[in-house]
PDB file of N, CA and C in Angstrom:
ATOM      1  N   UNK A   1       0.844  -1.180   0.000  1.00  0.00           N
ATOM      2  CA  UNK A   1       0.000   0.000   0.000  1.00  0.00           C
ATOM      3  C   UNK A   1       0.892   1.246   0.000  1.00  0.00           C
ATOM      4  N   UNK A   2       0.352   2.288  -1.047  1.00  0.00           N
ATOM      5  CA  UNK A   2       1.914   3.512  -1.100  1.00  0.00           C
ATOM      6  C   UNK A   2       1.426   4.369  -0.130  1.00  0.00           C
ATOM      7  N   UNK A   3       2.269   5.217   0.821  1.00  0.00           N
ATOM      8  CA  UNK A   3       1.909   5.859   1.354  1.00  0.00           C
ATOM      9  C   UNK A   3       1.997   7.384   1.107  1.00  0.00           C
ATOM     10  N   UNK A   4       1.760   8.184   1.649  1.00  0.00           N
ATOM     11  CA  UNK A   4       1.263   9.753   1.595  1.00  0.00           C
ATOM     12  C   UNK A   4       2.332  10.351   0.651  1.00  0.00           C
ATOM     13  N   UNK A   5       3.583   9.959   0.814  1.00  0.00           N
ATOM     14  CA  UNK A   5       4.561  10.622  -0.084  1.00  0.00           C
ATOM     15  C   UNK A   5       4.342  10.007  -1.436  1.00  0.00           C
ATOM     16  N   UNK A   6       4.594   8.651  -0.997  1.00  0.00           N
ATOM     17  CA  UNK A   6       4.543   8.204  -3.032  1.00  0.00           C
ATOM     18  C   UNK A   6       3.353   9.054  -4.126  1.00  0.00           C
ATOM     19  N   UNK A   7       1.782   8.127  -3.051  1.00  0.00           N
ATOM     20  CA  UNK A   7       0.904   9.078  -3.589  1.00  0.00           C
ATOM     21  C   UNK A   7       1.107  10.573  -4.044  1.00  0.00           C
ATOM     22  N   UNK A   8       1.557  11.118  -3.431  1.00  0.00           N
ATOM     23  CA  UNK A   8       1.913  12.425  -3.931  1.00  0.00           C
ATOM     24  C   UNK A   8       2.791  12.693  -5.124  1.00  0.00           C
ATOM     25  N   UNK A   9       3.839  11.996  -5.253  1.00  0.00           N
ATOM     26  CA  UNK A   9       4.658  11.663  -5.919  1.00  0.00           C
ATOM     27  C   UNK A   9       3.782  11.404  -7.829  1.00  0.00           C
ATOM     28  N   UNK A  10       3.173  10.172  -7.060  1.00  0.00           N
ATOM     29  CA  UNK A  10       2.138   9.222  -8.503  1.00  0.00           C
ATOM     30  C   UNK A  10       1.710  10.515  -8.931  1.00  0.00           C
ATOM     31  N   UNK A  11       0.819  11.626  -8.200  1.00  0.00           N
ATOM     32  CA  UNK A  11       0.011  12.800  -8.169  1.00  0.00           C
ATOM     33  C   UNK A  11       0.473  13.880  -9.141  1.00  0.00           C
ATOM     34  N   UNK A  12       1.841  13.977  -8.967  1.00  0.00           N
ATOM     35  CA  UNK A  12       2.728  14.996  -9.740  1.00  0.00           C
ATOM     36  C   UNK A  12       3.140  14.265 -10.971  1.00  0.00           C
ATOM     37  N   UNK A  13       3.229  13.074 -11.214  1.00  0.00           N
ATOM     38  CA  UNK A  13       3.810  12.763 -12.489  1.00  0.00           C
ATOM     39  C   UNK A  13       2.300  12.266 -13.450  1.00  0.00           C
ATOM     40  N   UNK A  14       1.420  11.999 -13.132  1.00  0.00           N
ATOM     41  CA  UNK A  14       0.220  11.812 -13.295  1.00  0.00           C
ATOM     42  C   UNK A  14      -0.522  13.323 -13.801  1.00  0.00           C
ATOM     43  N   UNK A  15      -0.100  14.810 -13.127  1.00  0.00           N
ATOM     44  CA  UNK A  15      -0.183  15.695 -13.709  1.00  0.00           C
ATOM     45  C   UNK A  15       0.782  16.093 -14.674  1.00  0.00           C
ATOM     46  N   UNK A  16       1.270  15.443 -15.414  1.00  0.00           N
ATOM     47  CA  UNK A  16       2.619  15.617 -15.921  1.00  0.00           C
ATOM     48  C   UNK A  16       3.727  16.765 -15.650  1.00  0.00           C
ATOM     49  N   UNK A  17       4.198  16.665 -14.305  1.00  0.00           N
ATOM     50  CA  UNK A  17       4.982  17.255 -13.807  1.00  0.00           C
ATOM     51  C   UNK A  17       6.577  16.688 -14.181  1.00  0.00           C
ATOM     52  N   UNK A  18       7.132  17.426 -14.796  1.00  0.00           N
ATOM     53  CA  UNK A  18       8.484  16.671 -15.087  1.00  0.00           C
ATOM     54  C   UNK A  18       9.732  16.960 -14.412  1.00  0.00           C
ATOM     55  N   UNK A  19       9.321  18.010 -13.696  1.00  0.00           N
ATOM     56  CA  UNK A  19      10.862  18.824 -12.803  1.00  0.00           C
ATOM     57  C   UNK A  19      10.136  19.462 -11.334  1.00  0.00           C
ATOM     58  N   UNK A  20      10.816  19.067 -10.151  1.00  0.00           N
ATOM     59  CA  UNK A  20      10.664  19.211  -8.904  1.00  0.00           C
ATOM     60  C   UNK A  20      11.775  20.568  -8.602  1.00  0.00           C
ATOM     61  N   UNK A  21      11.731  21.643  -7.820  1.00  0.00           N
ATOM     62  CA  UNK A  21      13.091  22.114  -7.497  1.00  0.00           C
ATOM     63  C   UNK A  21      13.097  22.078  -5.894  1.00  0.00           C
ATOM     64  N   UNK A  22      14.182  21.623  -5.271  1.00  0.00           N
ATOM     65  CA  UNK A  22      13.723  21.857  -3.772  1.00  0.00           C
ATOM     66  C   UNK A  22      14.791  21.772  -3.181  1.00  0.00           C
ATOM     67  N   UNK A  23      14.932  21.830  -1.703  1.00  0.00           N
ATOM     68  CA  UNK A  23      15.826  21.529  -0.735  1.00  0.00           C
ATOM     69  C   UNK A  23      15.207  20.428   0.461  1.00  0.00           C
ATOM     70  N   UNK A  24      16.163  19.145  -0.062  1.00  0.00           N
ATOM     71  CA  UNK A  24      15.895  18.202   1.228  1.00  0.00           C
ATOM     72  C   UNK A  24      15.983  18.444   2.515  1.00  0.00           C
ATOM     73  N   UNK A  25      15.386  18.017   3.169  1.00  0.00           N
ATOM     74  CA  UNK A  25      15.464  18.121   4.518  1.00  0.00           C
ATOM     75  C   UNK A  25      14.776  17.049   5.282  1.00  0.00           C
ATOM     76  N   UNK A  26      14.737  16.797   7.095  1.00  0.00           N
ATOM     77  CA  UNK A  26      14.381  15.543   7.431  1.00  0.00           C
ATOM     78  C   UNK A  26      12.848  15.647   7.153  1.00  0.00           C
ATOM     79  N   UNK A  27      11.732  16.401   7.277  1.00  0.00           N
ATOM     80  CA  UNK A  27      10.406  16.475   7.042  1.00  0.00           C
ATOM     81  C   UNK A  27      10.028  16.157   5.838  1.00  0.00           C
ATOM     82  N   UNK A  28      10.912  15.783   4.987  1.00  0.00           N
ATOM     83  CA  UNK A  28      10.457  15.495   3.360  1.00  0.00           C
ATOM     84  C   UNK A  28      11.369  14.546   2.862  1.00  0.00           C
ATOM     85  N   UNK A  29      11.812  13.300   3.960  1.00  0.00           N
ATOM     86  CA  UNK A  29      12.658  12.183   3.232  1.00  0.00           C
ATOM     87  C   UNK A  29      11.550  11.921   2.519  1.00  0.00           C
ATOM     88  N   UNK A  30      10.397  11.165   3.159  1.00  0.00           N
ATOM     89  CA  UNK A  30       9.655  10.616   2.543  1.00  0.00           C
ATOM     90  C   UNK A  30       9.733  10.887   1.400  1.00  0.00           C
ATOM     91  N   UNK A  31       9.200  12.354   1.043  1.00  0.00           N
ATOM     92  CA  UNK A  31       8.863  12.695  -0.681  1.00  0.00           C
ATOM     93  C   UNK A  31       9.901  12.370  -1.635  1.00  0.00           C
ATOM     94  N   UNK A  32      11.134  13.104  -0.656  1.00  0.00           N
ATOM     95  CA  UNK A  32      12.594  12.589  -1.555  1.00  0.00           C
ATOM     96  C   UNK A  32      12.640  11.051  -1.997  1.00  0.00           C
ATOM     97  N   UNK A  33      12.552  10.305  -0.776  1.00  0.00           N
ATOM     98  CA  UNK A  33      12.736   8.928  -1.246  1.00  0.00           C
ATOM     99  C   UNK A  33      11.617   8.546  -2.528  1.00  0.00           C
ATOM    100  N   UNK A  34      10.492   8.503  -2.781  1.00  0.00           N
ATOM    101  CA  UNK A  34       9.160   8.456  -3.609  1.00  0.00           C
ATOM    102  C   UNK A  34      10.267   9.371  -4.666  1.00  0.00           C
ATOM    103  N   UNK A  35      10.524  10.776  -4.692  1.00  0.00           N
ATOM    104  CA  UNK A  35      11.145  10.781  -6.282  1.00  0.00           C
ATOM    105  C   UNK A  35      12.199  10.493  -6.454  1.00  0.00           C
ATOM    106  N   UNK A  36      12.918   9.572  -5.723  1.00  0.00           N
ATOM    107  CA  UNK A  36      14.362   8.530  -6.107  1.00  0.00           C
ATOM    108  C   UNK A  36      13.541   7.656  -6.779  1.00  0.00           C
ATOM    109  N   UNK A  37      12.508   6.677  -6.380  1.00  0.00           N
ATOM    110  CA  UNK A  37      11.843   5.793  -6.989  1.00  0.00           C
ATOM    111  C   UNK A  37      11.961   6.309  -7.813  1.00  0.00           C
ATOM    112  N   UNK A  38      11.170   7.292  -8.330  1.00  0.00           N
ATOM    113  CA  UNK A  38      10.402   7.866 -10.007  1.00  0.00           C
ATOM    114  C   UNK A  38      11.112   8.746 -10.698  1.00  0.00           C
ATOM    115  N   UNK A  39      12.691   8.610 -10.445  1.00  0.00           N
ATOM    116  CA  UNK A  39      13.793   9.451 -11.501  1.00  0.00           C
ATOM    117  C   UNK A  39      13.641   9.288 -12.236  1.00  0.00           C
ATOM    118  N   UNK A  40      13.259   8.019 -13.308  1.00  0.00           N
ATOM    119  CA  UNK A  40      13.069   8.058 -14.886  1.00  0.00           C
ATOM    120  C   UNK A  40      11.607   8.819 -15.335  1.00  0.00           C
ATOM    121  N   UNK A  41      10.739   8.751 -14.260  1.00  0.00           N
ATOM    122  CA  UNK A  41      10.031   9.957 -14.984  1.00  0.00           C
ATOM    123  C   UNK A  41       9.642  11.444 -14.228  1.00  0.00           C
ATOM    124  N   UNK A  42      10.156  11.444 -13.171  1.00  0.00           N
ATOM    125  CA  UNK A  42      10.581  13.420 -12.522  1.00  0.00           C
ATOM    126  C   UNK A  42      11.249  13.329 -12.445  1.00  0.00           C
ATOM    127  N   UNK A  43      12.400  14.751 -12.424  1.00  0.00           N
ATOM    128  CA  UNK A  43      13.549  15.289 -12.333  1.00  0.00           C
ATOM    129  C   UNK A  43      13.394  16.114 -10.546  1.00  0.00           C
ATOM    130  N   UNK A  44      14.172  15.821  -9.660  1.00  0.00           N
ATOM    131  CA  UNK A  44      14.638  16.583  -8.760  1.00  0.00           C
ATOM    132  C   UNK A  44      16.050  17.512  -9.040  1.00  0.00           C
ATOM    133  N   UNK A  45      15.908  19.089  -8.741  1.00  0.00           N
ATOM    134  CA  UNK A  45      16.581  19.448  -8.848  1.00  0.00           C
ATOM    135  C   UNK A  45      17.012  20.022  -8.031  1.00  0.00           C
ATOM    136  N   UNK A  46      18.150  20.140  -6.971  1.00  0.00           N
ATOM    137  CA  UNK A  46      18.592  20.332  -5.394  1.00  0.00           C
ATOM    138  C   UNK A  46      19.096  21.789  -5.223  1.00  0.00           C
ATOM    139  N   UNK A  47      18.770  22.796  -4.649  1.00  0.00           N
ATOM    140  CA  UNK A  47      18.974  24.211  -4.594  1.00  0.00           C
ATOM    141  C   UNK A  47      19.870  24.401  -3.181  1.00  0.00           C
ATOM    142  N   UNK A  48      20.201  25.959  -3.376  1.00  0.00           N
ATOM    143  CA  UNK A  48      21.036  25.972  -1.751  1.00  0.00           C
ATOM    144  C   UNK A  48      20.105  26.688  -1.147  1.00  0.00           C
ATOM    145  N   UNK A  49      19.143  27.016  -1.508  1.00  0.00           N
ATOM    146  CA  UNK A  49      18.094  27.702  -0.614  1.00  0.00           C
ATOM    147  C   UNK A  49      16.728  27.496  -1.413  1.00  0.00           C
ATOM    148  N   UNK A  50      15.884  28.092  -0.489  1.00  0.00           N
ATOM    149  CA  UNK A  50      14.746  27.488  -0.986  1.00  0.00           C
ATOM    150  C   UNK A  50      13.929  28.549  -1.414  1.00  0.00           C
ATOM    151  N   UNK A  51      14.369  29.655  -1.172  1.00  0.00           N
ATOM    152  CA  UNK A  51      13.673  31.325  -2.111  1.00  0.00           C
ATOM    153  C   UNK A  51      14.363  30.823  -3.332  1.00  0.00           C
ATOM    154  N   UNK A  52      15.393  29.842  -3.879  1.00  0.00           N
ATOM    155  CA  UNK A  52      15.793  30.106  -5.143  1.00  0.00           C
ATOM    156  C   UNK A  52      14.997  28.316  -5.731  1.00  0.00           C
ATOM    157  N   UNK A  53      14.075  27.927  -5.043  1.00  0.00           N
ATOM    158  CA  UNK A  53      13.394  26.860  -5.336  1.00  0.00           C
ATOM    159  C   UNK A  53      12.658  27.394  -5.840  1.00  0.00           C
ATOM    160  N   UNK A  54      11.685  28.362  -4.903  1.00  0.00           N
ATOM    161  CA  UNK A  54      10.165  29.223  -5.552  1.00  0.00           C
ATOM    162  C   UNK A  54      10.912  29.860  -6.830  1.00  0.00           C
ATOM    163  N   UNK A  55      12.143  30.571  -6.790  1.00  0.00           N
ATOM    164  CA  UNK A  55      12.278  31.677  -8.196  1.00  0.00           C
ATOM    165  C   UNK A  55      12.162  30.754  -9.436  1.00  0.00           C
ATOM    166  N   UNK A  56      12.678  29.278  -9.130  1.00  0.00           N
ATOM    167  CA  UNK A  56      12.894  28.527 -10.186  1.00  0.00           C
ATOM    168  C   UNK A  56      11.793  28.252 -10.734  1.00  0.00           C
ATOM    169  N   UNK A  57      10.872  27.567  -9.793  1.00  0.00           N
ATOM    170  CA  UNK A  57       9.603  26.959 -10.049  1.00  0.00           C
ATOM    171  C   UNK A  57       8.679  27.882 -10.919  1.00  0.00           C
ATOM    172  N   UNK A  58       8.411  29.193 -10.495  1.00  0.00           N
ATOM    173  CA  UNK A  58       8.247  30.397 -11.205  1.00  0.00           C
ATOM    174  C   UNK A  58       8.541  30.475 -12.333  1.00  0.00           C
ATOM    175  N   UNK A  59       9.655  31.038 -12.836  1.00  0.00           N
ATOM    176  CA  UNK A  59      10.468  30.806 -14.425  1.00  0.00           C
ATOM    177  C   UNK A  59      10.263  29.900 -14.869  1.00  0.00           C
ATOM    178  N   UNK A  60      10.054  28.435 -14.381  1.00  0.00           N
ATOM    179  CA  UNK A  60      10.201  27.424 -15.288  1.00  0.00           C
ATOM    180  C   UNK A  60       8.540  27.398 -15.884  1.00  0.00           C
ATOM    181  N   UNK A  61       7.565  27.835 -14.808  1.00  0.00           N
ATOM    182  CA  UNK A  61       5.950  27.770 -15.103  1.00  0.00           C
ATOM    183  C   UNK A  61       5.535  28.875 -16.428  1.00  0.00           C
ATOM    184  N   UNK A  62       6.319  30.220 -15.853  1.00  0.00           N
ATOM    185  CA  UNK A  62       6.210  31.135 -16.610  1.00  0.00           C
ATOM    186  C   UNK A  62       6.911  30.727 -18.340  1.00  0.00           C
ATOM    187  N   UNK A  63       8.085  30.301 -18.062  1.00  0.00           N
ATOM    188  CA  UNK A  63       8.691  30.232 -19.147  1.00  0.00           C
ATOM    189  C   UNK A  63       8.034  28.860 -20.666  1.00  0.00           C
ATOM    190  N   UNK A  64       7.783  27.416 -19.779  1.00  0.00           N
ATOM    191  CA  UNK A  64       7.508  26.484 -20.281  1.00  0.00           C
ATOM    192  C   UNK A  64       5.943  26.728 -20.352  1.00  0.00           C
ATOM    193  N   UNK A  65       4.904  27.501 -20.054  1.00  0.00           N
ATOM    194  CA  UNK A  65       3.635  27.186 -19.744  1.00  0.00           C
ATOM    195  C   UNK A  65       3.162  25.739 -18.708  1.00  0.00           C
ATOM    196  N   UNK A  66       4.023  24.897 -18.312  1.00  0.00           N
ATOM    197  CA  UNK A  66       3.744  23.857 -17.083  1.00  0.00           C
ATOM    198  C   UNK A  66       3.605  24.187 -16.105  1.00  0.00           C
ATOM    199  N   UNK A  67       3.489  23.752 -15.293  1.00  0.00           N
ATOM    200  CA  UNK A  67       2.923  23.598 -13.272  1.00  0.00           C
ATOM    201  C   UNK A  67       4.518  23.438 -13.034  1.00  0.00           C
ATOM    202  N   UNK A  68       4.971  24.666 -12.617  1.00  0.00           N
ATOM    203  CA  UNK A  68       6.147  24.516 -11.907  1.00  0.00           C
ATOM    204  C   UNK A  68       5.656  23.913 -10.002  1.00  0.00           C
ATOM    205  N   UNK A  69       6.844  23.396  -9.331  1.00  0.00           N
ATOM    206  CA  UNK A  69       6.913  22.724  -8.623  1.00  0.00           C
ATOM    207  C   UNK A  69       7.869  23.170  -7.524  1.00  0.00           C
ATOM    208  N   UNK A  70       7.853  23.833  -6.592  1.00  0.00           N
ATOM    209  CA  UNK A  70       9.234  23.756  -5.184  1.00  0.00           C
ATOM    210  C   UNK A  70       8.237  23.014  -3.972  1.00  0.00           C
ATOM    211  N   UNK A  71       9.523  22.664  -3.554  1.00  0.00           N
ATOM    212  CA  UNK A  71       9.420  21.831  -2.213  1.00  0.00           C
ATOM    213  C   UNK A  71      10.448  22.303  -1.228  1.00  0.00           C
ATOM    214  N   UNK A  72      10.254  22.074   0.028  1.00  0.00           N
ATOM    215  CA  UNK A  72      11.171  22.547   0.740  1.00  0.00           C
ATOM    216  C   UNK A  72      10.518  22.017   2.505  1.00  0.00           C
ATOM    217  N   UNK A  73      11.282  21.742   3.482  1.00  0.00           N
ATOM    218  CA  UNK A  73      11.032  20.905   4.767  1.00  0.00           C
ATOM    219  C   UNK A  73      10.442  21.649   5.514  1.00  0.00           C
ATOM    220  N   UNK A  74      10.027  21.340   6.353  1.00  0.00           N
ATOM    221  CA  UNK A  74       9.002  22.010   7.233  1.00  0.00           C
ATOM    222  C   UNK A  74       9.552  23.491   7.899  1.00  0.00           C
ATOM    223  N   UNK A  75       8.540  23.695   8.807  1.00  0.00           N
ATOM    224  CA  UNK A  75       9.682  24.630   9.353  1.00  0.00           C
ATOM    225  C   UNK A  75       9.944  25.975   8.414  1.00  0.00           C
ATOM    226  N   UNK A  76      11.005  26.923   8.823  1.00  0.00           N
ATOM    227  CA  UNK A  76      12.013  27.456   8.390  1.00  0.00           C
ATOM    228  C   UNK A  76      12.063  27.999   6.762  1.00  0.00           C
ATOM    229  N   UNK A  77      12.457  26.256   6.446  1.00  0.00           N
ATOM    230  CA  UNK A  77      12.167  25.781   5.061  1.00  0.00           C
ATOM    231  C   UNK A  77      11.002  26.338   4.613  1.00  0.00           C
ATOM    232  N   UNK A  78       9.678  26.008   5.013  1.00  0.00           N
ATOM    233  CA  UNK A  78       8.790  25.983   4.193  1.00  0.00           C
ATOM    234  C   UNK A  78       8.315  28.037   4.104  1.00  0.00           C
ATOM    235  N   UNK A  79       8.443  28.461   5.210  1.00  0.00           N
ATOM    236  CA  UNK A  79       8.792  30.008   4.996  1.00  0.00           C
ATOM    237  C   UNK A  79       9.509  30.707   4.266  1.00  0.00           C
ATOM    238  N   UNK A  80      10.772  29.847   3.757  1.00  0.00           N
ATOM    239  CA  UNK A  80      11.474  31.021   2.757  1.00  0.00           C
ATOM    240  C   UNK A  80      11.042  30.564   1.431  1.00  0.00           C
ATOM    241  N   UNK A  81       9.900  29.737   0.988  1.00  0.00           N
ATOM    242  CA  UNK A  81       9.384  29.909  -0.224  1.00  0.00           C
ATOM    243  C   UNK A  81       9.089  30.727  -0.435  1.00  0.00           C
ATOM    244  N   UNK A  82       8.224  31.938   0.511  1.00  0.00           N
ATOM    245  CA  UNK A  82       7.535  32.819   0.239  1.00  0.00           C
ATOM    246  C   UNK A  82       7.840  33.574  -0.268  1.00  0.00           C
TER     247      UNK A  82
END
């Protein structure tokens, strides 16, 4: 039975999401591990901060017309998306 991360995971590539940008951290092995599974079809791409996750995700939505994507760990993390 997959749990909350994979699902999520299935969720994003199922919307044809092809590129993740984020910063790991311990609140989001889960997700990390779920897109190690599914490298042949999403791309994780690992940032040094996570305001430059959102800028990416941004440009890439704006630029490609797709559902850009950041992630980033709880906490801390999930504040400097903003």
């Amino acid at each position: 039975m997959p749990n909350a991360a994979e699902i999520l995971v299935e969720t994003l590539i199922a919307w044809n999401v092809e590129v993740v940008f984020g910063l790991p951290g311990d609140g989001i092995n889960g997700v990390m591990e779920a897109l190690r599974k599914n490298q042949d079809k999403i791309s994780f791409v690992q940032v040094r901060h996570e305001e430059s996750a959102a800028f990416m995700a941004c440009a890439y939505a704006k630029w490609t017309g797709r559902l850009g994507v950041c992630l980033a760990t709880s906490g801390p993390g999930g504040t400097h998306l903003l």
